[in-house]
Protein backbone atom coordinates (compact mmCIF):
# COMPACT_ATOMS: atom_id res chain seq x y z
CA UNK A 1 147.14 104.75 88.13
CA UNK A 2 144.08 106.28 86.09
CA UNK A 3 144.82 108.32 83.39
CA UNK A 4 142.63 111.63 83.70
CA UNK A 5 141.35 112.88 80.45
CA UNK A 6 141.29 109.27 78.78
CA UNK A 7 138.32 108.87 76.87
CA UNK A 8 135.75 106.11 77.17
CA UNK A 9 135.01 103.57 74.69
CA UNK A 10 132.35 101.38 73.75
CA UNK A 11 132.75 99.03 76.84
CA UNK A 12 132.37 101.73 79.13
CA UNK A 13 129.25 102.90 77.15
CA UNK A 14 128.05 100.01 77.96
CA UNK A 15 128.67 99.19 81.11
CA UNK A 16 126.73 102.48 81.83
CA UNK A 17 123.57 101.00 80.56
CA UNK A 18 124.11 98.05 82.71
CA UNK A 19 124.73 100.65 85.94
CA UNK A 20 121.79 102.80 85.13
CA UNK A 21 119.72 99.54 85.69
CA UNK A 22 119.92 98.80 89.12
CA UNK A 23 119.22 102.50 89.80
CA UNK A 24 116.08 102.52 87.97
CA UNK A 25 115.11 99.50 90.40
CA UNK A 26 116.44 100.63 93.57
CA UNK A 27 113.94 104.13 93.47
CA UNK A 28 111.22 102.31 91.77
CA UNK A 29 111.33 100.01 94.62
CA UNK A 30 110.53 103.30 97.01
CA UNK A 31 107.59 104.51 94.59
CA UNK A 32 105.69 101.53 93.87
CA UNK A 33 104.86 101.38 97.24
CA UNK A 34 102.03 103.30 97.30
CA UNK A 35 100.38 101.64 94.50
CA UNK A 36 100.43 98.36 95.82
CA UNK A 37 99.80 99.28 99.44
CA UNK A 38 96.14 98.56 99.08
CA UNK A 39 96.33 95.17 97.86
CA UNK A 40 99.50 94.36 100.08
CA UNK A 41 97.05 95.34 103.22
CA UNK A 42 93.83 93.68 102.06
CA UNK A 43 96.11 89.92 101.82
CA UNK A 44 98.12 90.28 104.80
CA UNK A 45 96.18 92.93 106.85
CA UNK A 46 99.36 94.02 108.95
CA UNK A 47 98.41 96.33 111.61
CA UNK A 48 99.06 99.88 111.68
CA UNK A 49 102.69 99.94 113.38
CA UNK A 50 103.16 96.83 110.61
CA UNK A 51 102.45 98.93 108.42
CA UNK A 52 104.45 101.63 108.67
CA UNK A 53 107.34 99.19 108.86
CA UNK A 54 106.16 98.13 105.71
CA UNK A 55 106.77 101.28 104.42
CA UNK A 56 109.52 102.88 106.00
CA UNK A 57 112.27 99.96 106.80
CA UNK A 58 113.85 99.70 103.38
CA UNK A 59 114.16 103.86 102.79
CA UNK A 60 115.48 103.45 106.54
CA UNK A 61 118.31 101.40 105.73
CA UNK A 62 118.59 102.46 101.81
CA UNK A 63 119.46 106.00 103.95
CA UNK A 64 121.48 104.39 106.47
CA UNK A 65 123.75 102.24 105.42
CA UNK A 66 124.85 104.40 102.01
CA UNK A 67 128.16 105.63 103.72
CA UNK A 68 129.22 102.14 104.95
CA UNK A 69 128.50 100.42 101.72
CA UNK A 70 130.26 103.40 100.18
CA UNK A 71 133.10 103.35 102.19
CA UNK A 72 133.46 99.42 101.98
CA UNK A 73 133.36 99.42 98.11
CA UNK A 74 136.57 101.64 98.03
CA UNK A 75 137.89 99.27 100.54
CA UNK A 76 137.15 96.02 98.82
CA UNK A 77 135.94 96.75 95.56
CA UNK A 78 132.72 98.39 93.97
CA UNK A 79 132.36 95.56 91.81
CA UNK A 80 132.16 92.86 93.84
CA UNK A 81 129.90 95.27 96.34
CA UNK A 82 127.39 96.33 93.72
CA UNK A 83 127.37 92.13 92.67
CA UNK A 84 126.91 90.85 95.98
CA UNK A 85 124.10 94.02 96.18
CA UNK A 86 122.59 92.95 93.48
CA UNK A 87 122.44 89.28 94.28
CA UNK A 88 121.06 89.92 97.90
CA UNK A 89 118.28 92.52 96.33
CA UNK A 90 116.85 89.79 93.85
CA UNK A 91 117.17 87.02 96.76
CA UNK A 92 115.03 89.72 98.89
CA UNK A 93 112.83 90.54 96.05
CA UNK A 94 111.60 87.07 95.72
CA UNK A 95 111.01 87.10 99.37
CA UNK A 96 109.27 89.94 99.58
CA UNK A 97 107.06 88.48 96.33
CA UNK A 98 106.09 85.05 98.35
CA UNK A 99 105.83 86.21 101.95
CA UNK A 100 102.70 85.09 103.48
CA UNK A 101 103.26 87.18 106.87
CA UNK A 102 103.64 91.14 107.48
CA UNK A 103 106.56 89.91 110.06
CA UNK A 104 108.23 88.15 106.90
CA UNK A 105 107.75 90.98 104.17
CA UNK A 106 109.31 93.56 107.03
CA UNK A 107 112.42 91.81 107.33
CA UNK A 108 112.47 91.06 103.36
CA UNK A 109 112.16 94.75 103.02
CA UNK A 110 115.13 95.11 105.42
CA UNK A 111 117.34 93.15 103.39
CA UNK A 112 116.22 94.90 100.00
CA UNK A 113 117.16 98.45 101.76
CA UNK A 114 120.46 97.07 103.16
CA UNK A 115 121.12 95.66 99.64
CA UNK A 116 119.98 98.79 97.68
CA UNK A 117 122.83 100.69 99.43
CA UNK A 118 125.23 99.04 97.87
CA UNK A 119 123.55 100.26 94.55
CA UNK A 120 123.63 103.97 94.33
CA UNK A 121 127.45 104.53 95.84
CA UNK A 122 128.78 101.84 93.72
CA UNK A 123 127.22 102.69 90.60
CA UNK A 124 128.12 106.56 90.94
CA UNK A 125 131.60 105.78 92.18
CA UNK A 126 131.97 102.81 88.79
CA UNK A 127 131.11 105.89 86.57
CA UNK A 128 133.80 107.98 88.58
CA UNK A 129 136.25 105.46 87.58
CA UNK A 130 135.60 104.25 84.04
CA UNK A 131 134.71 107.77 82.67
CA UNK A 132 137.87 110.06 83.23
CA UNK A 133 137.30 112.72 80.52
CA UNK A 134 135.50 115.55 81.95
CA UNK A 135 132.92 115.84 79.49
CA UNK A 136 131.91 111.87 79.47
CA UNK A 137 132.30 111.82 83.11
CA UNK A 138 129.56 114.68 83.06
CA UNK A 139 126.98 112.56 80.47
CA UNK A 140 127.43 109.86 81.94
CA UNK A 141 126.01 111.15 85.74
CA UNK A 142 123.37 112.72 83.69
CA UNK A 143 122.33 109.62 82.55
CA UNK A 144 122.87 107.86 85.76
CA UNK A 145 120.56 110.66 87.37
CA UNK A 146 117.87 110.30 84.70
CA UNK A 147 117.91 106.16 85.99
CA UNK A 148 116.94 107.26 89.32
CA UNK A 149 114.49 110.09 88.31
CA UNK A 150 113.09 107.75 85.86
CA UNK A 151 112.88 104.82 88.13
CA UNK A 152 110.57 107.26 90.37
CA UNK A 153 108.47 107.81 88.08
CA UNK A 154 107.88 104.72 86.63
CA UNK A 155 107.60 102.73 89.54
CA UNK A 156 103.64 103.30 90.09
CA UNK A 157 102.77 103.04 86.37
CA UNK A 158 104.33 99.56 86.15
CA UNK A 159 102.81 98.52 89.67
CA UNK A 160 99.70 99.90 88.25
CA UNK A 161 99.42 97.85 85.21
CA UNK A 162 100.78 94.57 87.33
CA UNK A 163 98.06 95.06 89.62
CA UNK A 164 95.71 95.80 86.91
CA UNK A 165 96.63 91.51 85.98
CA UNK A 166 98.62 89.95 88.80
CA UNK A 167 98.94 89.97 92.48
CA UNK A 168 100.52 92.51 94.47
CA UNK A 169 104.05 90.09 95.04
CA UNK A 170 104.35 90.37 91.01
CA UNK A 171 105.56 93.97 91.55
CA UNK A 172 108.61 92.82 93.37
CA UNK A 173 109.35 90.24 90.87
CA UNK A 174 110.12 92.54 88.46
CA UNK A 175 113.66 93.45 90.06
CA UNK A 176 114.98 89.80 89.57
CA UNK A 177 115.41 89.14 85.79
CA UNK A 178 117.39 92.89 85.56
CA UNK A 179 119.55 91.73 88.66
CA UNK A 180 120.20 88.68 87.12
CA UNK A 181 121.03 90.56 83.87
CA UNK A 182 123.46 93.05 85.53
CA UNK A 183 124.91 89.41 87.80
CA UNK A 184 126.30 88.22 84.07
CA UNK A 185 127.13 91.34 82.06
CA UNK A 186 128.76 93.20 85.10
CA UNK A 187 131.79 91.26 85.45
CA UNK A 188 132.51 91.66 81.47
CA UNK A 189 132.08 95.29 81.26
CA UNK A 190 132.68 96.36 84.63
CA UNK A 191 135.90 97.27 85.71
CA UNK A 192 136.81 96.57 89.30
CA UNK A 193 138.61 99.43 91.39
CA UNK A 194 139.58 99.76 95.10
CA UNK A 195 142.08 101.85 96.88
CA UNK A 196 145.81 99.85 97.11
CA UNK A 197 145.88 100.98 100.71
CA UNK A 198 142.56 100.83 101.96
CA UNK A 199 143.89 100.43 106.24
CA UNK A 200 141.60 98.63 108.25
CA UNK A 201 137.82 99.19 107.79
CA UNK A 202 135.78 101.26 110.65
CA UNK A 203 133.33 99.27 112.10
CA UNK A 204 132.37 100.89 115.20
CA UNK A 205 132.27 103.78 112.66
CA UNK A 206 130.11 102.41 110.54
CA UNK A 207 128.17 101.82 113.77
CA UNK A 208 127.91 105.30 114.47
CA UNK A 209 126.83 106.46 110.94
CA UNK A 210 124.05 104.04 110.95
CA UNK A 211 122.52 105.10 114.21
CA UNK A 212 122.82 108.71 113.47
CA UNK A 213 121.44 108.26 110.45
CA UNK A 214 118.35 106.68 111.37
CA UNK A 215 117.83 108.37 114.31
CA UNK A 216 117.62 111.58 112.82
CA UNK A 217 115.79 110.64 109.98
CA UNK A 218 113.03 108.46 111.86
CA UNK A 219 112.51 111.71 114.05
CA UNK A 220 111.87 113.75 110.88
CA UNK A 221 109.33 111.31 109.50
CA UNK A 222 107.67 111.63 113.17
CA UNK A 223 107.23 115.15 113.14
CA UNK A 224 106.05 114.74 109.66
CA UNK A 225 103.14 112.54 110.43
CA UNK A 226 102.48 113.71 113.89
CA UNK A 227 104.05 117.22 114.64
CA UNK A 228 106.74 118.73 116.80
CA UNK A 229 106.76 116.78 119.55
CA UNK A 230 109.37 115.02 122.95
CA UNK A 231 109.66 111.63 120.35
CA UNK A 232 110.94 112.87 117.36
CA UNK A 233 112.73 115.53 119.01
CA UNK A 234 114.35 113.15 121.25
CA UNK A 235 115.45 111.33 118.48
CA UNK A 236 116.67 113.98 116.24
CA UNK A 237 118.71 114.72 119.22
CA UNK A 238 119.85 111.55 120.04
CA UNK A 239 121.02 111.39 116.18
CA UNK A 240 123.10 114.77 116.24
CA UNK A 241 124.80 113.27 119.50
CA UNK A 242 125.80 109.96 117.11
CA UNK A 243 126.65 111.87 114.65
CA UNK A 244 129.14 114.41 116.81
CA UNK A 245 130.30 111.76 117.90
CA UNK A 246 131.07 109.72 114.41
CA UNK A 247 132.82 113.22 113.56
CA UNK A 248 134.80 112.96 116.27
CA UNK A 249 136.01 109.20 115.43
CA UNK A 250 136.87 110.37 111.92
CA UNK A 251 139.45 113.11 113.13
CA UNK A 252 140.86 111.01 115.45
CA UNK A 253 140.90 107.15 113.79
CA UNK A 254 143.61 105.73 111.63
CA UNK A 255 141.36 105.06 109.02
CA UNK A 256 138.26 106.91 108.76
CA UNK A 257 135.39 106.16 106.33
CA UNK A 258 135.19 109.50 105.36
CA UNK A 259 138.03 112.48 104.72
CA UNK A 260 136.87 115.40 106.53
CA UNK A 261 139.39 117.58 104.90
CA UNK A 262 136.83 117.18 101.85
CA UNK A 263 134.42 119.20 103.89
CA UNK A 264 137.20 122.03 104.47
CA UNK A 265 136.72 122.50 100.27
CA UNK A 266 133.18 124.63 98.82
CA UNK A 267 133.46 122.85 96.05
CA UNK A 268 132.58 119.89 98.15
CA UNK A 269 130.26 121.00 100.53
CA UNK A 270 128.45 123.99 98.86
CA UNK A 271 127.41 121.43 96.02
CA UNK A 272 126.41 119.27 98.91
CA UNK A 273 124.08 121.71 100.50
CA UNK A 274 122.58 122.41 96.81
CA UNK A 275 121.58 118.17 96.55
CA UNK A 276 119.53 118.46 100.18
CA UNK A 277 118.26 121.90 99.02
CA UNK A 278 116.64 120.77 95.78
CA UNK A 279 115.72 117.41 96.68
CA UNK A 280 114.02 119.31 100.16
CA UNK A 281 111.62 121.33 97.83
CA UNK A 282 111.01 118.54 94.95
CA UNK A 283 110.50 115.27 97.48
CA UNK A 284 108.51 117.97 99.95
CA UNK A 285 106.29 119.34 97.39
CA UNK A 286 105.64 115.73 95.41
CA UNK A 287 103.06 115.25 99.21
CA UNK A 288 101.01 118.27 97.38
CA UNK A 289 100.73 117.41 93.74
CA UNK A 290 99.54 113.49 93.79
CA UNK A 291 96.96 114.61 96.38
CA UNK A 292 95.58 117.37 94.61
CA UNK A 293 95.26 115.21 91.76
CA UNK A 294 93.69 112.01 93.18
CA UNK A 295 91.52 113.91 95.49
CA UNK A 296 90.70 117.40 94.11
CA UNK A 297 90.63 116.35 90.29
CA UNK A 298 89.39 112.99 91.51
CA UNK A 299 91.80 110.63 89.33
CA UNK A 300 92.93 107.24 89.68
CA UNK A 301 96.60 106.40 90.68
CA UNK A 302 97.11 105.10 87.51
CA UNK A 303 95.77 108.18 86.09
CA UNK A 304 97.58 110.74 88.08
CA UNK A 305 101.05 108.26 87.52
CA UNK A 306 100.44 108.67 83.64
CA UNK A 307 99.87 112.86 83.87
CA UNK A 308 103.27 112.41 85.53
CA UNK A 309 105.42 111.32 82.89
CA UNK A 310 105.82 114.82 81.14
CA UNK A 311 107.59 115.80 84.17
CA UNK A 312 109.94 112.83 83.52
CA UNK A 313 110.07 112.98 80.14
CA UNK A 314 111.74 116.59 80.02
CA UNK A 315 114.59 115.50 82.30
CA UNK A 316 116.93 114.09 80.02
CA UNK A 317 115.92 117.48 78.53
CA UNK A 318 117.46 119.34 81.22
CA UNK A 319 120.36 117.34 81.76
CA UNK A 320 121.60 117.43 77.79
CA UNK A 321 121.09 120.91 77.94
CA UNK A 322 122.95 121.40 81.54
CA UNK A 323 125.98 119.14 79.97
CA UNK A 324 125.98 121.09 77.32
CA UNK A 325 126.04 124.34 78.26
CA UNK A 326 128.50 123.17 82.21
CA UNK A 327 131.59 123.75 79.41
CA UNK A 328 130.43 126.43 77.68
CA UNK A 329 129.32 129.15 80.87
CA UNK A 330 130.98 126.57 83.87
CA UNK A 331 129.34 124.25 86.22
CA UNK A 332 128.19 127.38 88.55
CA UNK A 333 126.18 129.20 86.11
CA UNK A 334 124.34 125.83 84.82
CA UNK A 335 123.13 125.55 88.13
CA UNK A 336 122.01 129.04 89.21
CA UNK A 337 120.40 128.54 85.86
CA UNK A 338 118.47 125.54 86.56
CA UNK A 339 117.62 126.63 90.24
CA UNK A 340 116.22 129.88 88.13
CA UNK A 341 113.71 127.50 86.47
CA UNK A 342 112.77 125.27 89.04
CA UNK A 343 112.23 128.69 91.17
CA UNK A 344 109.95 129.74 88.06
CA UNK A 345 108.36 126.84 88.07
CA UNK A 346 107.70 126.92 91.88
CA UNK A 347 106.25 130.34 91.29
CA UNK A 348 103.98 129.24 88.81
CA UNK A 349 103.08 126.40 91.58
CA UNK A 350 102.17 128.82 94.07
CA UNK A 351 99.34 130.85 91.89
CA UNK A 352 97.47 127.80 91.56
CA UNK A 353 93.81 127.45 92.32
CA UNK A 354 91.18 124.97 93.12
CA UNK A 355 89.82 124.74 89.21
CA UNK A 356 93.19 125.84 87.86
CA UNK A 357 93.22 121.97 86.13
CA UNK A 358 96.02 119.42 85.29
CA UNK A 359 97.38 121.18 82.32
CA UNK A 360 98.10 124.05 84.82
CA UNK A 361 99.53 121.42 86.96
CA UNK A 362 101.55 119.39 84.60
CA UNK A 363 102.65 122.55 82.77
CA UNK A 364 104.51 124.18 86.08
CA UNK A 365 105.50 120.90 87.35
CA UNK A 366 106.96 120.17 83.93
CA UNK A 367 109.40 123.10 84.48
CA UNK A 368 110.51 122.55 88.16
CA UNK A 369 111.82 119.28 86.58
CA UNK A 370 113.51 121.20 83.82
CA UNK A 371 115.49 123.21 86.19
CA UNK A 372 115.63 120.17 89.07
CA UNK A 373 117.16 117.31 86.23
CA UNK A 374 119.91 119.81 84.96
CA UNK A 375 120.88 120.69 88.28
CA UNK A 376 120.92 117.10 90.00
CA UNK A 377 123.60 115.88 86.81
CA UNK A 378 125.80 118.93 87.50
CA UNK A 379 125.90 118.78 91.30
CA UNK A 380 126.12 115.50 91.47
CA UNK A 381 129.32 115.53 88.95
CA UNK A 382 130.65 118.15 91.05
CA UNK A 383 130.78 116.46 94.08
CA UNK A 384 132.55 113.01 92.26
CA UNK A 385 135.32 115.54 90.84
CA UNK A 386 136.10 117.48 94.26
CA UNK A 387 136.88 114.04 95.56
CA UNK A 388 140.10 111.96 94.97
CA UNK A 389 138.82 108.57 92.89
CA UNK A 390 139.99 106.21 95.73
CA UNK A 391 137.31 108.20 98.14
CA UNK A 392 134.75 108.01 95.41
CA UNK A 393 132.45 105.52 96.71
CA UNK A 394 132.18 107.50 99.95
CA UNK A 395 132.25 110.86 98.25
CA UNK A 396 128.90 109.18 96.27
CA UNK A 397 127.60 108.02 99.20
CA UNK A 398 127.33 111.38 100.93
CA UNK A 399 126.14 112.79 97.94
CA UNK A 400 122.59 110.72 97.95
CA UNK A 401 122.70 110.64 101.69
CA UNK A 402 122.86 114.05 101.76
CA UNK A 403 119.55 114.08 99.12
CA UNK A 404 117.96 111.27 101.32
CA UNK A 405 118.35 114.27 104.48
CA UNK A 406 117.29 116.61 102.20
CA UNK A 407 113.74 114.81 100.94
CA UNK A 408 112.49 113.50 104.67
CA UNK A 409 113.32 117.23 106.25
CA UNK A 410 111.26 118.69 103.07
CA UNK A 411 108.37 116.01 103.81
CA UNK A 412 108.70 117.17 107.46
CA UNK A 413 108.74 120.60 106.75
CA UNK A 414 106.98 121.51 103.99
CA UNK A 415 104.09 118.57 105.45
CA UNK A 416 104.11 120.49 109.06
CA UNK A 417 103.36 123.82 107.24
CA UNK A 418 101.00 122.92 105.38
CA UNK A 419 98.89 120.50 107.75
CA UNK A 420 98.81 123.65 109.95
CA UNK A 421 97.59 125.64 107.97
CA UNK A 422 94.95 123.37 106.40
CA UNK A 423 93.56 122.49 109.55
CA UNK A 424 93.55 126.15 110.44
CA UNK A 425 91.37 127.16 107.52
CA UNK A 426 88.94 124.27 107.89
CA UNK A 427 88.45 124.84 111.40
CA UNK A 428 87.35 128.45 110.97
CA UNK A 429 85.06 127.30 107.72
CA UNK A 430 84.02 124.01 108.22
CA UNK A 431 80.06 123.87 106.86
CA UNK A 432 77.50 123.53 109.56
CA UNK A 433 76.31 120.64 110.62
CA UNK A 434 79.34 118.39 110.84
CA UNK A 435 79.35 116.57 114.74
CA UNK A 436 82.88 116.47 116.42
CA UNK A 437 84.30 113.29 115.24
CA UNK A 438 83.55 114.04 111.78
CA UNK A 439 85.14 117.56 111.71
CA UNK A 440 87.98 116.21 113.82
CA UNK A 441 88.36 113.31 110.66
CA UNK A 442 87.82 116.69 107.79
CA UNK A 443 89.93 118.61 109.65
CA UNK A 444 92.99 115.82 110.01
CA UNK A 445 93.75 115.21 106.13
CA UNK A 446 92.38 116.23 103.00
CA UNK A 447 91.76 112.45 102.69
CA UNK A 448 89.66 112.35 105.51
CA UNK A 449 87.64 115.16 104.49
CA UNK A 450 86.55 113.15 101.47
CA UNK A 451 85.82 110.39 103.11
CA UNK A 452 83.71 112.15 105.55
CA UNK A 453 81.73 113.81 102.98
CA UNK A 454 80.63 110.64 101.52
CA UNK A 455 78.13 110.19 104.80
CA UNK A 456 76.83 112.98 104.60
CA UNK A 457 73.72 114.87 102.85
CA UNK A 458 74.15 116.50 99.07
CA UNK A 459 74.52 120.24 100.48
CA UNK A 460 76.59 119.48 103.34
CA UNK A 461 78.91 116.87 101.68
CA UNK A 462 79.65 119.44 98.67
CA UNK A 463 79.72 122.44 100.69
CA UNK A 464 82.87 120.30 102.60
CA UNK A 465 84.53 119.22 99.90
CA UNK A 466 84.76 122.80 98.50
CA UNK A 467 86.06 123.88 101.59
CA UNK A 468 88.79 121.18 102.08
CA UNK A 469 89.82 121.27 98.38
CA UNK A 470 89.97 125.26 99.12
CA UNK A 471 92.02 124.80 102.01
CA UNK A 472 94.44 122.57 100.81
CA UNK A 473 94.93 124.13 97.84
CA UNK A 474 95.84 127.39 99.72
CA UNK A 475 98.59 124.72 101.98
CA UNK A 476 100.11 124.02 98.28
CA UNK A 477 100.25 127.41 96.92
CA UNK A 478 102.45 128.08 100.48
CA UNK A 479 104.44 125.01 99.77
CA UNK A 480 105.46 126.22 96.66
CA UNK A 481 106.31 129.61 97.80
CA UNK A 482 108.59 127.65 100.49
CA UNK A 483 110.02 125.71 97.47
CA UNK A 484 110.82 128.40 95.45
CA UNK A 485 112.71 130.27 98.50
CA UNK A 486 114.51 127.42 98.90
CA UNK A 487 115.50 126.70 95.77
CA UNK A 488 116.07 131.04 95.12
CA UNK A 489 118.24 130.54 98.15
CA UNK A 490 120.44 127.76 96.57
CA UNK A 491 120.67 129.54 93.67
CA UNK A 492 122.09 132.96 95.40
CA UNK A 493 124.40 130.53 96.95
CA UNK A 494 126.04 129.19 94.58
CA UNK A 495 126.67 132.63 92.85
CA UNK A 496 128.12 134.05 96.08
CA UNK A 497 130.59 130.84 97.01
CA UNK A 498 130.99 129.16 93.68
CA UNK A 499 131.02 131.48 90.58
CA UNK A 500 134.61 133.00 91.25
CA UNK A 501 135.88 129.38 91.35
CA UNK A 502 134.99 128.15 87.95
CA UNK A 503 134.71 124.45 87.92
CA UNK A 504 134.98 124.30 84.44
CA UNK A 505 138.51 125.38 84.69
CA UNK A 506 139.62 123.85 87.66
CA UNK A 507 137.66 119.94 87.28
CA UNK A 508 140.74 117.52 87.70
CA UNK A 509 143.45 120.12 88.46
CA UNK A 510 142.76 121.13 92.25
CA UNK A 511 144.25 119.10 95.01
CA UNK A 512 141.01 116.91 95.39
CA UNK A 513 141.74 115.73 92.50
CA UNK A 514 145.62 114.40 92.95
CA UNK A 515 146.40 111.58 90.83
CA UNK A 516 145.18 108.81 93.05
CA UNK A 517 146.72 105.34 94.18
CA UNK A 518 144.53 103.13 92.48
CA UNK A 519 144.24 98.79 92.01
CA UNK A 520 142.40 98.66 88.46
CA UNK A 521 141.57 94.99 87.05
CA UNK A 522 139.37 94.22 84.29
């Protein structure tokens, strides 16, 4: 039985570190991406669909398969989960390295995503489980939220300096010596929990959560790319259905994966709303701010991943201060607080101009992920302390599965609004003397407009350009305005539904936290 309030010690100090490094890997591995797409295509020239596939697959199944691998670790063990993870994502890494076929590289990818969601629920749940004294418990998810920020971030300033020397595989190959670092130092300093009375495990449930899952979020990433539409409608349909029914299996299985009477708590599911809230307007705006400063400042990806970093550098800024300050004015008021500033920062976002410049940029950027970083910690710790320890892996796993729903329905959004109203602008001010195809090409992407200006004469080509850059500046100044509704809107939530029930007060007294019946051995 765990011993609420016990302090952590060294070893579990430790074993943090060695948790916080598969996280930095596992969203790296979704960043550095677009870095190395251009040197991926030119070796293997996959085709389009390939491509995509390329792309997509491992965030597909990273998203997917969270809740299962969450809901087996309880079941089994979130040690040996997170080691056979980590085993299979170095194996796949390597693969993914060496491939000589887009065919082969697809199904490495596969196998990396299926194996990265083991990482996130069984790290987060770990940290549940070795850090029982409220305050720790609360660093410690900071920290473990400052890995995945961090790994973000990071991701295309490493692939940009590997690319700068190696070949695109070497990028992949950077997973495998910290995977084989957390294979021998995780089972010294990581404990190994699972529930004593796990019942049988839910396969056709599993089933269902996978193929509601994907279905829903595949349909978002079509109307993303494409618009509204009978495809990704279809699907998003189709996905609701699954997941109605995977509801329905929970109420009415021996053992479900997941504890629905969670859901009948606010301090479950407000804190859940608040992850896909603030991850909608940070993932959805992140389409605006590379592209305006690649294409409208004109800067390299290396370039534009280096002006990044002060927006990851004041994150563990945000999250001290948010720990800090959860047990001095309670969890609620630390994040109203932190959706205030990210709402600011939005604001800022949403005044900016065509020549405003990267300072501008950084600066306001720079204070969404003040606001963001403390927020993520405290949510996130919420969520782990409204749920009983044995359900932690699962309670963990709809935690990032409910930011995963929250970033592709911010892409789809906030990249729907803004294409329309992009195209809208350029179609009524396009420059004469642009034939059909090559307005059709201006008017599809700011990307294209470039492109298309390079063919054409001095005074036409600029006169373009300053409309597109124009245009799609006015698409991210209604972004941001989105964003900071959104976030406004989280934060007037959580002082309506939260505020009167002070988490700092309540945190390991309330019945979703009952002393659990846990198997613990070191």
């Amino acid at each position: 039985m765990i011993e609420e309030g016990k302090r952590a010690g060294t070893r579990q100090w430790a074993g943090l570190a060695v948790l916080v490094l598969p996280c930095v890997l596992a969203s790296m591995d979704l960043s550095v991406m677009f870095v190395t797409l251009p040197s991926l295509t030119a070796d293997l020239q996959p085709s389009s669909s390939e491509l995509l596939w390329i792309m997509d697959v491992y965030g597909f199944l990273l998203a997917g398969l969270m809740i299962t691998m969450g809901t087996l670790g309880d079941r089994i063990g979130r040690r040996r989960v997170l080691l056979t993870g980590a085993a299979a994502f170095g194996i796949a890494s390597v693969l993914s390295a060496y491939t000589s076929s887009p065919e082969v590289l697809i199904a490495a990818r596969a196998l990396m995503g299926i194996a990265g969601a083991t990482l996130a629920p069984s790290t987060l749940s770990l940290i549940r489980n070795m850090f029982h004294d409220d305050r720790q418990r609360a660093t410690a998810v900071g920290v473990w939220t400052a890995g995945f920020a961090g790994g973000a971030v990071i991701g295309p300033i490493i692939g940009g300096l590997l690319l700068e020397h190696f070949w695109w595989g070497s990028v992949f190959l950077v997973n495998v010596p910290v995977m084989i670092l957390l294979l021998t130092l995780g089972p010294v300093l990581l404990p190994e929990y699972r529930d004593s009375r796990p019942g049988r495990f839910d396969l056709l449930g599993a089933l269902l959560s996978l193929v509601a899952i994907l279905a829903v979020i595949y349909g978002i990433k079509l109307m993303a790319e494409h618009g509204f539409g009978w495809t990704p409608a279809v699907s998003v349909l189709a996905g609701l259905a699954v997941g109605a029914l995977f509801i329905h299996r929970q109420r009415t299985t021996v053992n479900p994966m997941i504890d629905l009477a969670l859901f009948r708590t606010r301090r479950f599911t407000v804190p859940l709303l608040i992850n896909a809230l603030d991850t909608f307007a940070m993932i959805g705006f992140s389409l605006f701010n590379w592209q305006f400063m690649q294409l409208v400042l004109g800067m390299s990806p290396f370039e534009s991943a280096l002006w990044s970093l002060p927006t990851f550098l004041v994150m563990p800024a945000g999250i001290a201060l948010a720990t800090a300050m959860a047990h001095r004015i309670g969890k609620p008021a630390v994040m109203v607080a932190g959706l205030v500033v990210a709402t600011a920062g939005y604001i800022g976002l949403a005044l900016i101009r065509t020549d405003s410049g990267i300072g501008y940029l950084v600066g306001a950027l720079t204070v969404v992920s003040l606001g963001i970083g403390g927020v993520a910690a405290v949510v996130t710790e919420v969520i782990l302390s409204a749920a009983p320890p044995e359900r932690a892996g699962a309670a963990s796993a709809l935690a990032e599965t409910s930011a995963e729903f929250g970033g592709a329905l911010g892409i789809a959004v906030l990249g729907s609004i803004g294409t329309a109203v992009y195209r809208s602008q350029l179609a009524s001010q396009a420059p004469a003397g642009l034939n059909p195809p090559q307005l059709a090409a201006a008017e599809e992407t700011l990307g294209g407009a470039v492109d298309t200006a390079l063919a054409l004469p001095h005074q036409t080509a600029e006169a373009l350009r300053s409309v597109a850059f124009h245009a799609f500046t006015h698409e991210m100044r209604i972004a941001a305005m989105v964003s900071a509704l959104v976030t406004a809107g989280g934060a007037i939530l959580i002082a309506a539904m939260l505020r009167a029930a002070n988490t700092t007060q309540h945190d390991g007294h309330d019945q979703a936290d009952e002393p659990p019946t846990m198997k613990s051995t070191s």
